[in-house]
C-alpha atoms as a PDB file:
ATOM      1  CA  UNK A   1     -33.695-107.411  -0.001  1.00  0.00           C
ATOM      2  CA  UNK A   2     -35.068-107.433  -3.114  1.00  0.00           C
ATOM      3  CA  UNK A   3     -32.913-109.320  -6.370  1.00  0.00           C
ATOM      4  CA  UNK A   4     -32.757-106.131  -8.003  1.00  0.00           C
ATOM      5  CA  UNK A   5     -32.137-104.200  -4.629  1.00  0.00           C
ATOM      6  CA  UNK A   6     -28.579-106.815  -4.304  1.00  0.00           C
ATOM      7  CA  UNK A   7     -27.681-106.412  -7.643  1.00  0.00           C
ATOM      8  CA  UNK A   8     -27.863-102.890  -7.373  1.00  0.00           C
ATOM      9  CA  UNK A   9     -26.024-103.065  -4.062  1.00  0.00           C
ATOM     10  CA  UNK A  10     -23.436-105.309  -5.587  1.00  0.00           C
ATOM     11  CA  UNK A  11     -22.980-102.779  -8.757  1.00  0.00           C
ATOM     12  CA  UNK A  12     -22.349-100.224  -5.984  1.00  0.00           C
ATOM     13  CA  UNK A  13     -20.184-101.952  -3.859  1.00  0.00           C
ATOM     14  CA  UNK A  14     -17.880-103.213  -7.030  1.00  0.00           C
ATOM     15  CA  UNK A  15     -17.540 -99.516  -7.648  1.00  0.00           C
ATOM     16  CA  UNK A  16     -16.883 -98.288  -4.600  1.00  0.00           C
ATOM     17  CA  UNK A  17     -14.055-100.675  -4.346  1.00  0.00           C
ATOM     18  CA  UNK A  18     -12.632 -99.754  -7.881  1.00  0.00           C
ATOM     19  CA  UNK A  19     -12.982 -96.214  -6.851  1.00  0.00           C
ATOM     20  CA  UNK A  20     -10.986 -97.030  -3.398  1.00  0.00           C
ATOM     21  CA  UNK A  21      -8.085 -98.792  -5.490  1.00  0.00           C
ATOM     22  CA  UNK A  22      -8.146 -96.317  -8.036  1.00  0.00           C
ATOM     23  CA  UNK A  23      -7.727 -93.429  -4.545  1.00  0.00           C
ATOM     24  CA  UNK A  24      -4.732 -95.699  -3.521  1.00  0.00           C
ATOM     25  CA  UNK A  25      -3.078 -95.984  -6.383  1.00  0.00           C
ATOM     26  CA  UNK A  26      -3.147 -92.124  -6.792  1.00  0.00           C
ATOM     27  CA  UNK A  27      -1.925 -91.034  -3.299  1.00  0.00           C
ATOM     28  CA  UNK A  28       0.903 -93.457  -3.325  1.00  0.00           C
ATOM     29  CA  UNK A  29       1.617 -91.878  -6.772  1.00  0.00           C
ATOM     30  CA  UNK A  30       1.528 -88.296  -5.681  1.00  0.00           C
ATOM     31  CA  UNK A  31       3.004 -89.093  -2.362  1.00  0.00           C
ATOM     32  CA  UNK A  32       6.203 -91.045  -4.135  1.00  0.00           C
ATOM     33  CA  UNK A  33       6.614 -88.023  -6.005  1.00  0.00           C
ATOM     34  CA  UNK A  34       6.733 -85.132  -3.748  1.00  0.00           C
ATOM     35  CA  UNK A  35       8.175 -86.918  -0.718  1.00  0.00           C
ATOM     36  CA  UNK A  36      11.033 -88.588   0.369  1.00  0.00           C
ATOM     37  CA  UNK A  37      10.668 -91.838   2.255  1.00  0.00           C
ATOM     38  CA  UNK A  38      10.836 -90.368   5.451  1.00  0.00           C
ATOM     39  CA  UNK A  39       8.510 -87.646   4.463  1.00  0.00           C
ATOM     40  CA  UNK A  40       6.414 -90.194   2.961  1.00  0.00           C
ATOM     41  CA  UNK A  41       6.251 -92.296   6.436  1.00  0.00           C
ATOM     42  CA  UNK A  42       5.506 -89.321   8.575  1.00  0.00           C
ATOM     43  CA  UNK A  43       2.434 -88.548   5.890  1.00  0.00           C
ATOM     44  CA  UNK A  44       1.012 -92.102   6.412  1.00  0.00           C
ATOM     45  CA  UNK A  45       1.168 -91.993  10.199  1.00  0.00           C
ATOM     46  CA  UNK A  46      -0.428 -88.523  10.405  1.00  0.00           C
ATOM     47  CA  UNK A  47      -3.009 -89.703   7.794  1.00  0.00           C
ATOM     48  CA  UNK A  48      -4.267 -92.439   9.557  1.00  0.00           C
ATOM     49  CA  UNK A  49      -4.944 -90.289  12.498  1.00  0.00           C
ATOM     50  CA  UNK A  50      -7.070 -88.028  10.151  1.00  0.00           C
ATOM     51  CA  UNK A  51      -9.154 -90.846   8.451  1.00  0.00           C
ATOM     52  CA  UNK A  52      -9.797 -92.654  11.914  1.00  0.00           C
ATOM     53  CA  UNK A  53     -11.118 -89.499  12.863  1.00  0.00           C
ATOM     54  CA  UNK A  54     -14.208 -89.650   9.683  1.00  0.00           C
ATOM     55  CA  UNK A  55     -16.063 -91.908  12.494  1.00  0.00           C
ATOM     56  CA  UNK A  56     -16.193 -89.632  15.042  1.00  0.00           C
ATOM     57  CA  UNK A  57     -16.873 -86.877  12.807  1.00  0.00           C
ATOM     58  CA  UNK A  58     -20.329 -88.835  11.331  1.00  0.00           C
ATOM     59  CA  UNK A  59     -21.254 -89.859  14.857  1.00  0.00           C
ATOM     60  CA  UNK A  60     -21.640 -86.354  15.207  1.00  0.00           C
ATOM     61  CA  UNK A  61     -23.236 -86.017  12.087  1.00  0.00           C
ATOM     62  CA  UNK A  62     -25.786 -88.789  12.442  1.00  0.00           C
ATOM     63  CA  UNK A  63     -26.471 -87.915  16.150  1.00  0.00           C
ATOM     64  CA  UNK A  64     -25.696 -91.207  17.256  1.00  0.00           C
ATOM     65  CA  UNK A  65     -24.781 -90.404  20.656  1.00  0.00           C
ATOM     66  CA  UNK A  66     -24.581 -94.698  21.370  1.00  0.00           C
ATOM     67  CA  UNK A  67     -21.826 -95.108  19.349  1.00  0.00           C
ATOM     68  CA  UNK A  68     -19.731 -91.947  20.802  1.00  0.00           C
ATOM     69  CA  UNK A  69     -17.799 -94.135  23.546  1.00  0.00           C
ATOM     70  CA  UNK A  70     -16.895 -97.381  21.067  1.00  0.00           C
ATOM     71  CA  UNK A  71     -15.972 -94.593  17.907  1.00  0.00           C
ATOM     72  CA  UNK A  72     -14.180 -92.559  20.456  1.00  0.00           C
ATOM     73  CA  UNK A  73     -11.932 -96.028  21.366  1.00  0.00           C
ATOM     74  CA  UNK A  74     -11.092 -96.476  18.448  1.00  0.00           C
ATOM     75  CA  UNK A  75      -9.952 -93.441  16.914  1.00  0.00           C
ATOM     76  CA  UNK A  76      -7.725 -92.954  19.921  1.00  0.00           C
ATOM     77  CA  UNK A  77      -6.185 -96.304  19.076  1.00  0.00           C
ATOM     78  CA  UNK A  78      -5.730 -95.867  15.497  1.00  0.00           C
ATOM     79  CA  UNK A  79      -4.724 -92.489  16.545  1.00  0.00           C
ATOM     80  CA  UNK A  80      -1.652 -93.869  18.589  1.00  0.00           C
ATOM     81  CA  UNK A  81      -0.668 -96.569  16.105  1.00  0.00           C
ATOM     82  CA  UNK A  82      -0.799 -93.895  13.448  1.00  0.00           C
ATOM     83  CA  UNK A  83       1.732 -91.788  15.690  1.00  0.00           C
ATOM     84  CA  UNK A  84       3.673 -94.870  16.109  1.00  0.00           C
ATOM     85  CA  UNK A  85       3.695 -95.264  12.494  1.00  0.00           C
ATOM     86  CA  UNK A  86       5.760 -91.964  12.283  1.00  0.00           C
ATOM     87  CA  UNK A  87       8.926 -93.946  12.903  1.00  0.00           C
ATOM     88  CA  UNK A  88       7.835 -97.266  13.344  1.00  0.00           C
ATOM     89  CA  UNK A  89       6.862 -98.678   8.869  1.00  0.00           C
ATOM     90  CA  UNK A  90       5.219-101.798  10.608  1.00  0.00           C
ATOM     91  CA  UNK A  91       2.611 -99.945  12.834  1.00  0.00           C
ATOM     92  CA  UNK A  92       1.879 -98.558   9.516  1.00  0.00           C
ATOM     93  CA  UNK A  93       1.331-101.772   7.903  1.00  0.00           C
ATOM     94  CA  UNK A  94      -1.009-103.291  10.832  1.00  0.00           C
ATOM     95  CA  UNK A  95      -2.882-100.260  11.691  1.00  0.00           C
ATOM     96  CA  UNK A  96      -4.087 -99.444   7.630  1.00  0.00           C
ATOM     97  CA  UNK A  97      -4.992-103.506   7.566  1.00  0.00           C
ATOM     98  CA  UNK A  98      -6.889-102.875  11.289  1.00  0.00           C
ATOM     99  CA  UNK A  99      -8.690-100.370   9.622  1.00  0.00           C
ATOM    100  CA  UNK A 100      -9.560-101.541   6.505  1.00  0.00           C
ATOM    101  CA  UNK A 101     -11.132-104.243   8.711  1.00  0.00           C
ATOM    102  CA  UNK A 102     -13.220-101.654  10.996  1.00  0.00           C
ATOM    103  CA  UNK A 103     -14.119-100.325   7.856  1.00  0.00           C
ATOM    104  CA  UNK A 104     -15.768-103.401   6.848  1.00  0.00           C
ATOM    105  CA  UNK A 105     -17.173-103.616  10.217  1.00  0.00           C
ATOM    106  CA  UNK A 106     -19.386-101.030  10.005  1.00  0.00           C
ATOM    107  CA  UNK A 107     -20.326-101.596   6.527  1.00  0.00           C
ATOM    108  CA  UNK A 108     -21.361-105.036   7.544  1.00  0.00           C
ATOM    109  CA  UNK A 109     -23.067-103.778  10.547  1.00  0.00           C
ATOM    110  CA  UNK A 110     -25.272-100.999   8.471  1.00  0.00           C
ATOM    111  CA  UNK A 111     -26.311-103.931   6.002  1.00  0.00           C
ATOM    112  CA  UNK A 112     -27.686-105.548   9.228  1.00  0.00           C
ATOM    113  CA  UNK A 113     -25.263-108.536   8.230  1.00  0.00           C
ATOM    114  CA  UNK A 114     -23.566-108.706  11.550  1.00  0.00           C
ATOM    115  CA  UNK A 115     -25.394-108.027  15.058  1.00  0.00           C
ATOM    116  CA  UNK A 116     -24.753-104.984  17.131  1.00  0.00           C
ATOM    117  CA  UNK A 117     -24.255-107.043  20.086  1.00  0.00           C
ATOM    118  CA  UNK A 118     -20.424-107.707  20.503  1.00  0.00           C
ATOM    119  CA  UNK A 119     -19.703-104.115  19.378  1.00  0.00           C
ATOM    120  CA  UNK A 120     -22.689-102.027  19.869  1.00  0.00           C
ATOM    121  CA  UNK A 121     -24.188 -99.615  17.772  1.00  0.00           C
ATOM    122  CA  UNK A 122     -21.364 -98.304  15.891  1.00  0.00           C
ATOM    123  CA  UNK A 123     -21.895 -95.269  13.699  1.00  0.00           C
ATOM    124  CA  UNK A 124     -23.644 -94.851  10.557  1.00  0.00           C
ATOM    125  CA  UNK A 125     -21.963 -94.900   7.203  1.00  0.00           C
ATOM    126  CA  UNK A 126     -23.092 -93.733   3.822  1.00  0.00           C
ATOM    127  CA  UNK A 127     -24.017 -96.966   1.374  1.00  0.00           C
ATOM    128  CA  UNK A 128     -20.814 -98.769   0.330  1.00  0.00           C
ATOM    129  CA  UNK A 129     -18.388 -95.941   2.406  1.00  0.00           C
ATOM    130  CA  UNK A 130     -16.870 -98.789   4.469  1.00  0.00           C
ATOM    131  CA  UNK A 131     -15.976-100.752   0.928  1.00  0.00           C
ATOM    132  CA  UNK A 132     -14.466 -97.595  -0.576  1.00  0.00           C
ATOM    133  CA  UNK A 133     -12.334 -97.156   3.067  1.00  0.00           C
ATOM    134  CA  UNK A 134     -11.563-100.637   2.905  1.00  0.00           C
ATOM    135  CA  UNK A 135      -9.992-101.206  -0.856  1.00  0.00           C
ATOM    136  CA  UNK A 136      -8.101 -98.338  -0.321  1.00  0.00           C
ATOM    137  CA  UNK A 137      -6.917 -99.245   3.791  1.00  0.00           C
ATOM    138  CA  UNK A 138      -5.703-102.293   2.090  1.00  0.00           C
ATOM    139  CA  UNK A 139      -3.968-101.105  -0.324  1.00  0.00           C
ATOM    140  CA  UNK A 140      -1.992 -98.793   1.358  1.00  0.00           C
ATOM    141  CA  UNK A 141      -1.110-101.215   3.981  1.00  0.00           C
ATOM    142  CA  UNK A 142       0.192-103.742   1.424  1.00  0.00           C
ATOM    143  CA  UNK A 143       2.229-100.464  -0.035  1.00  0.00           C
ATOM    144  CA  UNK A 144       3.418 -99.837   3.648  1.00  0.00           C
ATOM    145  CA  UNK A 145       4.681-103.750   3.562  1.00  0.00           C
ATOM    146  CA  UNK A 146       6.418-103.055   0.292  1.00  0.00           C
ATOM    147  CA  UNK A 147       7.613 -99.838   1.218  1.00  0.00           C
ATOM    148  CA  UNK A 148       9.153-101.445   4.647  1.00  0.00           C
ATOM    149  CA  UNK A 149      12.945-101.765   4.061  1.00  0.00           C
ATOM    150  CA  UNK A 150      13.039 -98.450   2.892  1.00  0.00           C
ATOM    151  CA  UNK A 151      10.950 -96.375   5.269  1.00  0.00           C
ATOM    152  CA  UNK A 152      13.612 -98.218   8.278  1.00  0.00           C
ATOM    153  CA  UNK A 153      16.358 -97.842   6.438  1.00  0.00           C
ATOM    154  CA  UNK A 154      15.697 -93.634   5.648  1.00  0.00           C
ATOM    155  CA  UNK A 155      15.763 -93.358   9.790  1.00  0.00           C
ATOM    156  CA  UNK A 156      18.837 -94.720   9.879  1.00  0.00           C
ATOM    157  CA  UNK A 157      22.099 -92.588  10.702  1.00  0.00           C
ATOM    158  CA  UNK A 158      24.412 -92.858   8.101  1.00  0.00           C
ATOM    159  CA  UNK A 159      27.770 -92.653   8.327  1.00  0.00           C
ATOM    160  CA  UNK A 160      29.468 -88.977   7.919  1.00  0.00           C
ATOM    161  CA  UNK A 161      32.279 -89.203   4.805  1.00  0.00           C
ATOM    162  CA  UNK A 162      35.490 -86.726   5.994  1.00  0.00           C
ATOM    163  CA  UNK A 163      36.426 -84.284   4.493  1.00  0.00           C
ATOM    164  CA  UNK A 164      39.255 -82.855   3.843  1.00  0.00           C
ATOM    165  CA  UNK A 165      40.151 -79.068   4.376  1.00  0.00           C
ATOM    166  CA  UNK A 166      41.853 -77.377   1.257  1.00  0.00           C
ATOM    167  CA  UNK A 167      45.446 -76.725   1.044  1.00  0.00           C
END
């Protein structure tokens, strides 16, 4: 690569990460507003299943049948640690950080920075897609962590006040 060709990539991978922040910061906004916390947990369990699936989806895409079985793995487990995350805040916590980190993975792995042999060939990824996941993984997963107490504590049962019947 070229010096202009890695400045170029760097411009775009800077923005990408802005623009993944800047997606965080405005989905914990919205989400704050039109959800309670429980509400708010159940939507960030159910949403990691959904992004986990994007990988699967541009296997397809791509037509990069070798990657099917390793993609396939691991949407299934972010799948069930997304589910978990339904009632449990800390899955939430791990599993966005987890994938943040596959995120990178791949982006690493189309740059040709890290070698397909532990992994295999895992799917292809538009330029800078697996920064963008990434800033904004993270950033919901250090929400989760600050959202913790909160998220437990809405699942608890509180305790019924009597009342009394009028005279």
């Amino acid at each position: 690569m070229d010096q202009y060709s890695m400045l170029g990539f760097l411009v775009i991978v800077v923005l990408y990460a802005t623009i993944g922040l800047l997606a965080a910061t405005g989905a914990i906004s919205i989400t704050r507003k039109i959800f309670g916390p429980r509400a708010e947990q159940v939507f960030y369990g159910l949403f990691l299943v959904i992004i986990a699936a994007f990988y699967v989806a541009f296997a397809a895409y791509f037509g990069n049948a070798a990657a099917w079985r390793v993609e396939t793995v691991a949407v299934v487990l972010f799948a069930l640690i997304g589910l978990f995350g339904v009632r449990l805040p800390t899955a939430l916590v791990i599993g966005y950080a987890l994938h943040g980190a596959w995120d990178l993975v791949h982006e690493l792995q189309a740059q040709g920075a890290i070698s397909t042999y532990y992994l295999g060939h895992l799917t292809a990824v538009p330029l800078a897609y697996g920064v963008f996941c990434a800033a904004f993984d993270v950033c919901i997963a250090a929400y989760a962590f600050k959202r913790l107490a909160e998220w437990a504590a809405a699942w608890t049962a509180q305790p019924q006040r009597e009342t009394t019947p009028p005279a």
